[in-house]
C-alpha atoms as a PDB file:
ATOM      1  CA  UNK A   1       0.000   0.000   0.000  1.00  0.00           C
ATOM      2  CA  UNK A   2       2.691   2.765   0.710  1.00  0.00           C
ATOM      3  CA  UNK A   3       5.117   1.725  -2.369  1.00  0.00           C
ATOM      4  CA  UNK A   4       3.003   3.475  -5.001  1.00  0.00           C
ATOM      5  CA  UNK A   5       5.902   1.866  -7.383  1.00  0.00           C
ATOM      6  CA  UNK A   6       4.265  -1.495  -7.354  1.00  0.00           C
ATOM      7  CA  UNK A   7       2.690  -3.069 -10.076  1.00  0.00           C
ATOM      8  CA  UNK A   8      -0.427  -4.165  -7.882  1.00  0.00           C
ATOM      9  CA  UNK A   9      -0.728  -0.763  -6.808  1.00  0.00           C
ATOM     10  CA  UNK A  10      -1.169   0.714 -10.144  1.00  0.00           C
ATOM     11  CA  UNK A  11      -3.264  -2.144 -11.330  1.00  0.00           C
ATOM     12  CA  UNK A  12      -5.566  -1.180  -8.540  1.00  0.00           C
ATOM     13  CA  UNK A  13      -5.767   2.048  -9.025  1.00  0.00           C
ATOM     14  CA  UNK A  14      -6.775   1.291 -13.066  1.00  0.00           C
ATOM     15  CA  UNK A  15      -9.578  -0.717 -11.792  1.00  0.00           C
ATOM     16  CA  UNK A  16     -10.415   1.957  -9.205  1.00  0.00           C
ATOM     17  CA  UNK A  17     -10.541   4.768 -12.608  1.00  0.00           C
ATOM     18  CA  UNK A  18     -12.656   2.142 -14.348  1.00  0.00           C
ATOM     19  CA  UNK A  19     -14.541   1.789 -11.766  1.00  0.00           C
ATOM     20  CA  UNK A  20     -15.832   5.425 -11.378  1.00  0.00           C
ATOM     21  CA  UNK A  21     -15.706   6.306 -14.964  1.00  0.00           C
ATOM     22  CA  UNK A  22     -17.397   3.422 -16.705  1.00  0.00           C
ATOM     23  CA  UNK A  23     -18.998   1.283 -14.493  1.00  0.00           C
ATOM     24  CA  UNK A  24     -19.964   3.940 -11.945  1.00  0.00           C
ATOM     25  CA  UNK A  25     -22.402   2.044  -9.587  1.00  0.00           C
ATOM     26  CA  UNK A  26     -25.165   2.902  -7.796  1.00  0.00           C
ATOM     27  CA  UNK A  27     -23.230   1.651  -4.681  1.00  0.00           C
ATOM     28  CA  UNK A  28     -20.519  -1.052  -3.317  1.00  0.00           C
ATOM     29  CA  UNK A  29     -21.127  -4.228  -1.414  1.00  0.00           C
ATOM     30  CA  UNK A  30     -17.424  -5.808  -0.502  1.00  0.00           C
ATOM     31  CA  UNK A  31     -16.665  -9.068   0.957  1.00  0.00           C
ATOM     32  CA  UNK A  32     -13.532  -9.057   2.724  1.00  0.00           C
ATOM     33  CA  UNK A  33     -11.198 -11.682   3.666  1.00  0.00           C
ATOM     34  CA  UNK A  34     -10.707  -9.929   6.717  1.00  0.00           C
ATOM     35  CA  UNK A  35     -14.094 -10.259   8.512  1.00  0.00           C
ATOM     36  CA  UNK A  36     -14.913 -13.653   9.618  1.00  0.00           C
ATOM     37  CA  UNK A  37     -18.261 -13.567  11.754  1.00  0.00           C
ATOM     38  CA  UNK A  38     -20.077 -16.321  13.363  1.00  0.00           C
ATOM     39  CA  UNK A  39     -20.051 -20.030  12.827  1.00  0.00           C
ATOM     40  CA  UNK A  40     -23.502 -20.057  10.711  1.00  0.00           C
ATOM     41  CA  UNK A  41     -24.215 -16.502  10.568  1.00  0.00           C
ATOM     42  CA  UNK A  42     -22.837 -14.095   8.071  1.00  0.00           C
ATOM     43  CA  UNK A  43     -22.614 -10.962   9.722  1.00  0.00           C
ATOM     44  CA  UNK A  44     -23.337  -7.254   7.262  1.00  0.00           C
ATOM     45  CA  UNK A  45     -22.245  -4.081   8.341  1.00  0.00           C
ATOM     46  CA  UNK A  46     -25.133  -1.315   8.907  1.00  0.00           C
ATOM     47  CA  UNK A  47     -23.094   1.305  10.127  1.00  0.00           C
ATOM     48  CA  UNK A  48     -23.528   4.736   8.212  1.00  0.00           C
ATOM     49  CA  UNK A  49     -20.469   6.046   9.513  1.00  0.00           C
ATOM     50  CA  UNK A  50     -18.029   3.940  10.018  1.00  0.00           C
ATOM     51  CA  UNK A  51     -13.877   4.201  11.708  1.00  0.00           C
ATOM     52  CA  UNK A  52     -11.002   1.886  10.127  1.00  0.00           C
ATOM     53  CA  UNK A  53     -10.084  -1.033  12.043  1.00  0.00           C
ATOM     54  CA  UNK A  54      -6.573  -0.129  11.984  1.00  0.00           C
ATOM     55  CA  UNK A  55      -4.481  -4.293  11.795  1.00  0.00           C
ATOM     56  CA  UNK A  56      -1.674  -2.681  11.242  1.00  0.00           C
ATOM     57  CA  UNK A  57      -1.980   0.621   9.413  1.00  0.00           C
ATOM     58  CA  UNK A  58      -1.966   2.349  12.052  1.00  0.00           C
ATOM     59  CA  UNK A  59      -1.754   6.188  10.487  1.00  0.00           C
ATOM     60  CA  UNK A  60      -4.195   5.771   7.306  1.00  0.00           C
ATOM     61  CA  UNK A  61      -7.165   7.790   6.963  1.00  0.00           C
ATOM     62  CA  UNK A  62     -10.513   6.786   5.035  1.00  0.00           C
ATOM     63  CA  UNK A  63     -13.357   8.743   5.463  1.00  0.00           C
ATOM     64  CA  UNK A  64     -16.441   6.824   4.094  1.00  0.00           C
ATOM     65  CA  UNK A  65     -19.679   6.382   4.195  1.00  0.00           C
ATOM     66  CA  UNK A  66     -22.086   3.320   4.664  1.00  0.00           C
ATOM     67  CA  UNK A  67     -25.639   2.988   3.578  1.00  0.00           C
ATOM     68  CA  UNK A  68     -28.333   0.961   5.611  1.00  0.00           C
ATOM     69  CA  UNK A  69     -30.461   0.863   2.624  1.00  0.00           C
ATOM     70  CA  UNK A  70     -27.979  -1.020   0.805  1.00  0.00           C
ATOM     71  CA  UNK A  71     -27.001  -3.163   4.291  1.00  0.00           C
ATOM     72  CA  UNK A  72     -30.369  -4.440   4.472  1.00  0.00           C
ATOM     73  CA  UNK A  73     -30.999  -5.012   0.789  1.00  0.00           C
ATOM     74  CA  UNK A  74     -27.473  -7.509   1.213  1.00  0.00           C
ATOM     75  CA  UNK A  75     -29.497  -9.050   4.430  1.00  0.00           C
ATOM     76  CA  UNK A  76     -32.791  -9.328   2.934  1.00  0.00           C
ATOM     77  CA  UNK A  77     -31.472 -11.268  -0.228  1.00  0.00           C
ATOM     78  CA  UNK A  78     -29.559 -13.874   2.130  1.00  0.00           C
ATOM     79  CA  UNK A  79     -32.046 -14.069   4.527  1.00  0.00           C
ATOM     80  CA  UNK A  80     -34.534 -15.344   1.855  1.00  0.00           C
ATOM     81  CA  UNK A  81     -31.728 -17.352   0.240  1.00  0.00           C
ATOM     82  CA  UNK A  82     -32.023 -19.210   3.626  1.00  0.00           C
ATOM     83  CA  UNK A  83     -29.008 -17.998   4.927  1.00  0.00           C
ATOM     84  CA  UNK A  84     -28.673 -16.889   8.675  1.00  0.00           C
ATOM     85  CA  UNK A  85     -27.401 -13.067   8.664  1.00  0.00           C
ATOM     86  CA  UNK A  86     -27.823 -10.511  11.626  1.00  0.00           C
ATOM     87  CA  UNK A  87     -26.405  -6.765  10.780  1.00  0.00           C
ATOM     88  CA  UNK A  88     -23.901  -5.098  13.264  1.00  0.00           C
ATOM     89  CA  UNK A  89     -22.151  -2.025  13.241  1.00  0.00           C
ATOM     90  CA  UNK A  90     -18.621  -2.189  12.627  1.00  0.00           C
ATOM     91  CA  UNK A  91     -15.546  -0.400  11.386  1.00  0.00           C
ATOM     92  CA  UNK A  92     -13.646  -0.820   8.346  1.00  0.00           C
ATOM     93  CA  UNK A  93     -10.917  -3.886   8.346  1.00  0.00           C
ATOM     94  CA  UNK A  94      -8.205  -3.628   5.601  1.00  0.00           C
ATOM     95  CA  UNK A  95      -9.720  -5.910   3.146  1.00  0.00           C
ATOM     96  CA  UNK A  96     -12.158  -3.187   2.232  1.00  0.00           C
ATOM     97  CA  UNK A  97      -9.822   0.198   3.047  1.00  0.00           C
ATOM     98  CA  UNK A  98      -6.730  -0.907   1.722  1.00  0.00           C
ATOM     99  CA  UNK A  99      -7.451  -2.034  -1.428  1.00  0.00           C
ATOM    100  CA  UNK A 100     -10.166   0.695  -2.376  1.00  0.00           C
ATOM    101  CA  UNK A 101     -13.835 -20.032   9.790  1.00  0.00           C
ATOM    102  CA  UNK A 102     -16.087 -21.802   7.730  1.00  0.00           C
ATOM    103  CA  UNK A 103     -14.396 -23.876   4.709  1.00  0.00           C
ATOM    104  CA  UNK A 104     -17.205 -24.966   2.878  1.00  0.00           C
ATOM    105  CA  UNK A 105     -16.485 -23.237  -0.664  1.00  0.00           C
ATOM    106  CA  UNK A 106     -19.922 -24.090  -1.518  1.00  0.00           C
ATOM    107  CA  UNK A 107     -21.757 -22.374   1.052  1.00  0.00           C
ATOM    108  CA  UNK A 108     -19.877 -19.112   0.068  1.00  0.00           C
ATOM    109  CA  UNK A 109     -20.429 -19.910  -3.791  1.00  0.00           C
ATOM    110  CA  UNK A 110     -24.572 -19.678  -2.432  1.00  0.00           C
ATOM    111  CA  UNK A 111     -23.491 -16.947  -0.520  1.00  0.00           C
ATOM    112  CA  UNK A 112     -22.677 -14.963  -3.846  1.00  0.00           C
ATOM    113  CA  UNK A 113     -25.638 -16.350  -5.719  1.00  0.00           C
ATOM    114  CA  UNK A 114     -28.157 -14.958  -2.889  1.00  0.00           C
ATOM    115  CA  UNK A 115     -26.654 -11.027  -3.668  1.00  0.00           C
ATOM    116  CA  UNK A 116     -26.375 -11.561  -7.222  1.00  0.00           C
ATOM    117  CA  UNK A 117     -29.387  -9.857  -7.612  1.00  0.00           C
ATOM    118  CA  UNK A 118     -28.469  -6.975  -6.547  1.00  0.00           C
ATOM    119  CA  UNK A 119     -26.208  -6.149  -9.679  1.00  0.00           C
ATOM    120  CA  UNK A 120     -29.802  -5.609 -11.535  1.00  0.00           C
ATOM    121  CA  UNK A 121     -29.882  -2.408  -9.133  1.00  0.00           C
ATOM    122  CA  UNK A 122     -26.294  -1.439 -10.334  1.00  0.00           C
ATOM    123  CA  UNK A 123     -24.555  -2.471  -7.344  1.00  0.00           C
ATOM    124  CA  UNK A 124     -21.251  -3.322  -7.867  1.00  0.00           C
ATOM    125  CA  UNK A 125     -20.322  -6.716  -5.753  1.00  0.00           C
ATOM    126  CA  UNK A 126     -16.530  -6.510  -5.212  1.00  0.00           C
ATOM    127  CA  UNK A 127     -14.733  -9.724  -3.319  1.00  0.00           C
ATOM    128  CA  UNK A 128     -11.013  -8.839  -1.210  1.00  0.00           C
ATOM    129  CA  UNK A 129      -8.711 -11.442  -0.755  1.00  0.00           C
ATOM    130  CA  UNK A 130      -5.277 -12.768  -2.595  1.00  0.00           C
ATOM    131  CA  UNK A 131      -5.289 -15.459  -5.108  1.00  0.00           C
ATOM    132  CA  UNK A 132      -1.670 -17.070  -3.252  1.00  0.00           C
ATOM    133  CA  UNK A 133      -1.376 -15.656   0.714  1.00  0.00           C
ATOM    134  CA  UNK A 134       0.778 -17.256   2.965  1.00  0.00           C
ATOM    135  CA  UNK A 135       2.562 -15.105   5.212  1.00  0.00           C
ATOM    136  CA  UNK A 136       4.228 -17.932   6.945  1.00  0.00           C
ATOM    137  CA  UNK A 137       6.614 -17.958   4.022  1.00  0.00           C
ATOM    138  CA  UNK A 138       6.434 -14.514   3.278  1.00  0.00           C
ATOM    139  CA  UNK A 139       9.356 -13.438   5.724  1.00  0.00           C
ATOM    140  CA  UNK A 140      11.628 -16.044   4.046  1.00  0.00           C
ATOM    141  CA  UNK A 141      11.001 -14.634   0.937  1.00  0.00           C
ATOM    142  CA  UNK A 142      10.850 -10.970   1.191  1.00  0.00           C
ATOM    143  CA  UNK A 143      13.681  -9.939  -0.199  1.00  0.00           C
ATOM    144  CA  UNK A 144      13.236 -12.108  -3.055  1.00  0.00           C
ATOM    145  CA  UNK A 145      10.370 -11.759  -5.515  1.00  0.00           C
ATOM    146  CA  UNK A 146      10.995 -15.033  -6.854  1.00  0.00           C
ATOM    147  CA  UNK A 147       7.998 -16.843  -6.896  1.00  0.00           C
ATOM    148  CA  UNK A 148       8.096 -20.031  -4.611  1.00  0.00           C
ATOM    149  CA  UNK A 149       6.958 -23.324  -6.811  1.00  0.00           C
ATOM    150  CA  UNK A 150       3.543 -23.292  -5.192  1.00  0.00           C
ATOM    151  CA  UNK A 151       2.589 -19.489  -6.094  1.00  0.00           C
ATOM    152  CA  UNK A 152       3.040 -20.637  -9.657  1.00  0.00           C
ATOM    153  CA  UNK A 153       0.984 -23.827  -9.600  1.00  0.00           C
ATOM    154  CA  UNK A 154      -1.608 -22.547  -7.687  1.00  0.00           C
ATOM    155  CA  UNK A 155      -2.210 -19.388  -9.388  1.00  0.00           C
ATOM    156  CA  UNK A 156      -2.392 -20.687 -12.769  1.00  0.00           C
ATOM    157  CA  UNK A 157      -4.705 -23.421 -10.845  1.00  0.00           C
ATOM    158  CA  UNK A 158      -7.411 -20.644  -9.963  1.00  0.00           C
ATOM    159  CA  UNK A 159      -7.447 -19.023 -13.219  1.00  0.00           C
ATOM    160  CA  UNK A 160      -8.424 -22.184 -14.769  1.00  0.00           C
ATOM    161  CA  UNK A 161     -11.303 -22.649 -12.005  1.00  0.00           C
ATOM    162  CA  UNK A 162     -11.795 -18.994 -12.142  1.00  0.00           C
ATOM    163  CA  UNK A 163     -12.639 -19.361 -16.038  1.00  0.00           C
ATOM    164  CA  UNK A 164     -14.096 -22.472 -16.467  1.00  0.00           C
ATOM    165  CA  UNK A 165     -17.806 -22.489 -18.362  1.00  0.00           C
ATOM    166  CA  UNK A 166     -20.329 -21.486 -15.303  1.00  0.00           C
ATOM    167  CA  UNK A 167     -21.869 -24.721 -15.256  1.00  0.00           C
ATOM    168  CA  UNK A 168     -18.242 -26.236 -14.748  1.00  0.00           C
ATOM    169  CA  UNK A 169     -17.028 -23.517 -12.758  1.00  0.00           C
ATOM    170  CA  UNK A 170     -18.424 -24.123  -9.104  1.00  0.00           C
ATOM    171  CA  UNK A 171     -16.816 -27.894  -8.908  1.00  0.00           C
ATOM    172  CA  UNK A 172     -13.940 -26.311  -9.859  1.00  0.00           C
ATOM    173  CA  UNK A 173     -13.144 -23.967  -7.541  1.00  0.00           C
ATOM    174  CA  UNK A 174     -14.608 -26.740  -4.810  1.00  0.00           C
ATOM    175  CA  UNK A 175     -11.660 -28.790  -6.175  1.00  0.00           C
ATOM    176  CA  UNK A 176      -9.306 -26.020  -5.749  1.00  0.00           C
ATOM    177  CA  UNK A 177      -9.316 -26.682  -1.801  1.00  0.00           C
ATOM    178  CA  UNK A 178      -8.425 -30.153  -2.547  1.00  0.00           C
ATOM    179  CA  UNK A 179      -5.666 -29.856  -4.358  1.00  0.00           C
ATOM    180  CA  UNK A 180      -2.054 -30.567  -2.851  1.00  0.00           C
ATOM    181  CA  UNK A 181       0.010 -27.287  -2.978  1.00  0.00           C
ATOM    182  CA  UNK A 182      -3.498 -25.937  -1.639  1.00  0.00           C
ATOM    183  CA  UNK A 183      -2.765 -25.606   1.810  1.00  0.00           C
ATOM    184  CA  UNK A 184       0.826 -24.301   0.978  1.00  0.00           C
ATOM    185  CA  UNK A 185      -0.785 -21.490  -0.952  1.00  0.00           C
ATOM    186  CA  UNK A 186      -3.616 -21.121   1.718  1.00  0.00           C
ATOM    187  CA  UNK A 187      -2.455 -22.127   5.062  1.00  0.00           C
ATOM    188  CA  UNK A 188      -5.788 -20.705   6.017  1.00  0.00           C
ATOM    189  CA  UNK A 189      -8.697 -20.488   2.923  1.00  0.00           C
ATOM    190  CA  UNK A 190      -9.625 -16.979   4.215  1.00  0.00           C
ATOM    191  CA  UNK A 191      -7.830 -14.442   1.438  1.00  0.00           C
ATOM    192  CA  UNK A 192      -9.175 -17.743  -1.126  1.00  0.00           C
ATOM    193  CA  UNK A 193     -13.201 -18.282  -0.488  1.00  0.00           C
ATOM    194  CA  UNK A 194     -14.164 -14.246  -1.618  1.00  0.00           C
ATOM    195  CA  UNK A 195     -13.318 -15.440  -5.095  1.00  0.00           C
ATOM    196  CA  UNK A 196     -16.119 -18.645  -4.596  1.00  0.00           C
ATOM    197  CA  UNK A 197     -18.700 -15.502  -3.545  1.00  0.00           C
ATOM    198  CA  UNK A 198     -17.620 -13.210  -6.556  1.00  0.00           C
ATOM    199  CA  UNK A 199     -17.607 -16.387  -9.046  1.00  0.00           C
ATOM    200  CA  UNK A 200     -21.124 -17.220  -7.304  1.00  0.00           C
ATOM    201  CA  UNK A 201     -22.679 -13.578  -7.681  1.00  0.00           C
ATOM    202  CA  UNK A 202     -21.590 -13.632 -11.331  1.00  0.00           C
ATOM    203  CA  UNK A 203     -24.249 -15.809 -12.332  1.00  0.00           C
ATOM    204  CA  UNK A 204     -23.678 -16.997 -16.293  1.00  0.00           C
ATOM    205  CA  UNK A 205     -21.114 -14.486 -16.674  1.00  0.00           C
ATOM    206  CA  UNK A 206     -17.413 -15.429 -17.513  1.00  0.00           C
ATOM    207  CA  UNK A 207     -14.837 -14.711 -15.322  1.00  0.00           C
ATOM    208  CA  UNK A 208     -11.561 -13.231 -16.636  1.00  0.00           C
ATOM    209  CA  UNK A 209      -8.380 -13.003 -15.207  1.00  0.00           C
ATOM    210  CA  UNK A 210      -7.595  -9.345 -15.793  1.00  0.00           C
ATOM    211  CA  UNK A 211      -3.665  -9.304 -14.472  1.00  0.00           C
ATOM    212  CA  UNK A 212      -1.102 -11.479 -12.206  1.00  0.00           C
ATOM    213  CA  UNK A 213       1.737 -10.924 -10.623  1.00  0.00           C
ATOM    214  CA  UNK A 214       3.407 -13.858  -8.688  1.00  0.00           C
ATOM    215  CA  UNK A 215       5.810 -13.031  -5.932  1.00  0.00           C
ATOM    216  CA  UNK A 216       7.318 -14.918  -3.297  1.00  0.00           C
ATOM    217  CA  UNK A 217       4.845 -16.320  -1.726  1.00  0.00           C
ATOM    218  CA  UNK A 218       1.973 -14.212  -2.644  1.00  0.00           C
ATOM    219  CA  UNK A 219      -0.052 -13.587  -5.911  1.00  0.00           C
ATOM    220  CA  UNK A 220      -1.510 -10.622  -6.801  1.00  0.00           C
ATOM    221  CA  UNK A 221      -4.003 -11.879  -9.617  1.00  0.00           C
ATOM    222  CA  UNK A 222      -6.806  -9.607 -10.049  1.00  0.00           C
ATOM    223  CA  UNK A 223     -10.035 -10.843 -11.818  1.00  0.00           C
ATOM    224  CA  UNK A 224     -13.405 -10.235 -13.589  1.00  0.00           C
ATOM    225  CA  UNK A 225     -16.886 -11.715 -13.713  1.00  0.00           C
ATOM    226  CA  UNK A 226     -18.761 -10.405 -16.832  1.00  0.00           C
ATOM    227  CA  UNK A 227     -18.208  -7.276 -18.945  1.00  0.00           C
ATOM    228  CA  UNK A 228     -17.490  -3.848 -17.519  1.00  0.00           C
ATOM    229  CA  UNK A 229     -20.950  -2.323 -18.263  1.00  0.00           C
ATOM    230  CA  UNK A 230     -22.283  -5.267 -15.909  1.00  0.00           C
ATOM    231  CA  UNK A 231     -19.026  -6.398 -14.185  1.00  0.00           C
ATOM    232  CA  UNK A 232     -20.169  -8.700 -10.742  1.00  0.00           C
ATOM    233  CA  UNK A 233     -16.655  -8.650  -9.004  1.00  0.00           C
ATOM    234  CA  UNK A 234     -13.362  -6.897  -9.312  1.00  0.00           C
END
């Protein structure tokens, strides 16, 4: 976040330009890797005004702010989806600010299908995560941008899930969590299950992988679900 040099900084910033030029929605509903509620009950922020929950930036500023119209239009659509969801108020974590433990990839693949109808109200469904994340191995490699075996594997793994036909594409990002250099890429599927919700809100849309960059023992792969005019997840 504070070396402006990086490539995944300026790749977020283009999609933070397309954002407000073309697709310009209505409003924002995030899913971020860094909010993990109950154990069978998916938790959406109602604040209106909202503070950063500062992890580890502990100087940022990001003055924001929410909507309870669109909080309860999220919980309405996965309450009659049959999914258990209670609002709270809460700050911001880092998975929403800075770039802008259930394991059942199918229940957060239905999780995405019950808000996909909000995109008919041109709300723009954005998932926050990392397509490779394990800090474990991150201080070994941090001086080296070298990508470790598994960051290659795996991240050519999920754009192959992440593309598949839709029909095909929910076993395969299932399978994805099965895989062997999974847990080496994941040591925890937190930063990886957003992508099931984004793939899941997309409906028959296509998902695209837009750019990658592999490094150490992190990937920075940033993807698509449909076209920009009616893009489901960025």
């Amino acid at each position: 976040m504070y070396d402006v040099e990086h490539p995944a900084y300026k790749e977020l910033g283009k999609i933070g330009k397309e954002i407000t030029t073309k697709v310009k929605p209505r409003a924002v509903v995030v899913f971020s890797a860094h909010w993990q509620g109950g154990d069978d009950t998916v938790q959406v922020n109602t604040a209106e005004m909202t503070e950063l929950i500062y992890d580890h930036y502990y100087k940022e500023k990001y003055p924001n702010v929410g909507s309870k119209e669109i909080a309860n239009k999220v919980l309405d659509a996965l309450q009659q989806a049959g999914i258990k969801a209670e609002g709270v108020k809460r700050g911001l974590d880092h998975g929403v600010w800075a770039s802008f433990k259930c394991e059942d990839p199918m229940q957060h693949y239905r999780l995405g299908e019950a808000v996909s109808k909000l995109r008919e109200e041109n709300i723009l469904i954005i998932v926050s995560g990392m397509a490779v994340h394990n800090l474990r191995d991150f201080r070994f490699t941090f001086n080296d941008a070298r990508p470790l075996p598994y960051t290659v594997s795996f991240d050519e793994a999920l754009k192959d899930a992440a593309t598949k036909p839709p029909a095909e594409r929910p076993q395969a990002l299932v399978d994805l969590l099965k895989r062997g250099d999974a847990r080496q890429a994941h040591p925890y599927f937190d930063h990886l299950l957003p992508i099931h919700v984004g793939a899941g809100a997309a409906g028959e849309d296509r998902g695209e992988r837009l750019w990658t960059l592999k490094e150490g023992s992190m990937s920075w792969a940033q993807y698509r679900f449909g076209e920009v005019a009616n893009a489901s997840a960025l």
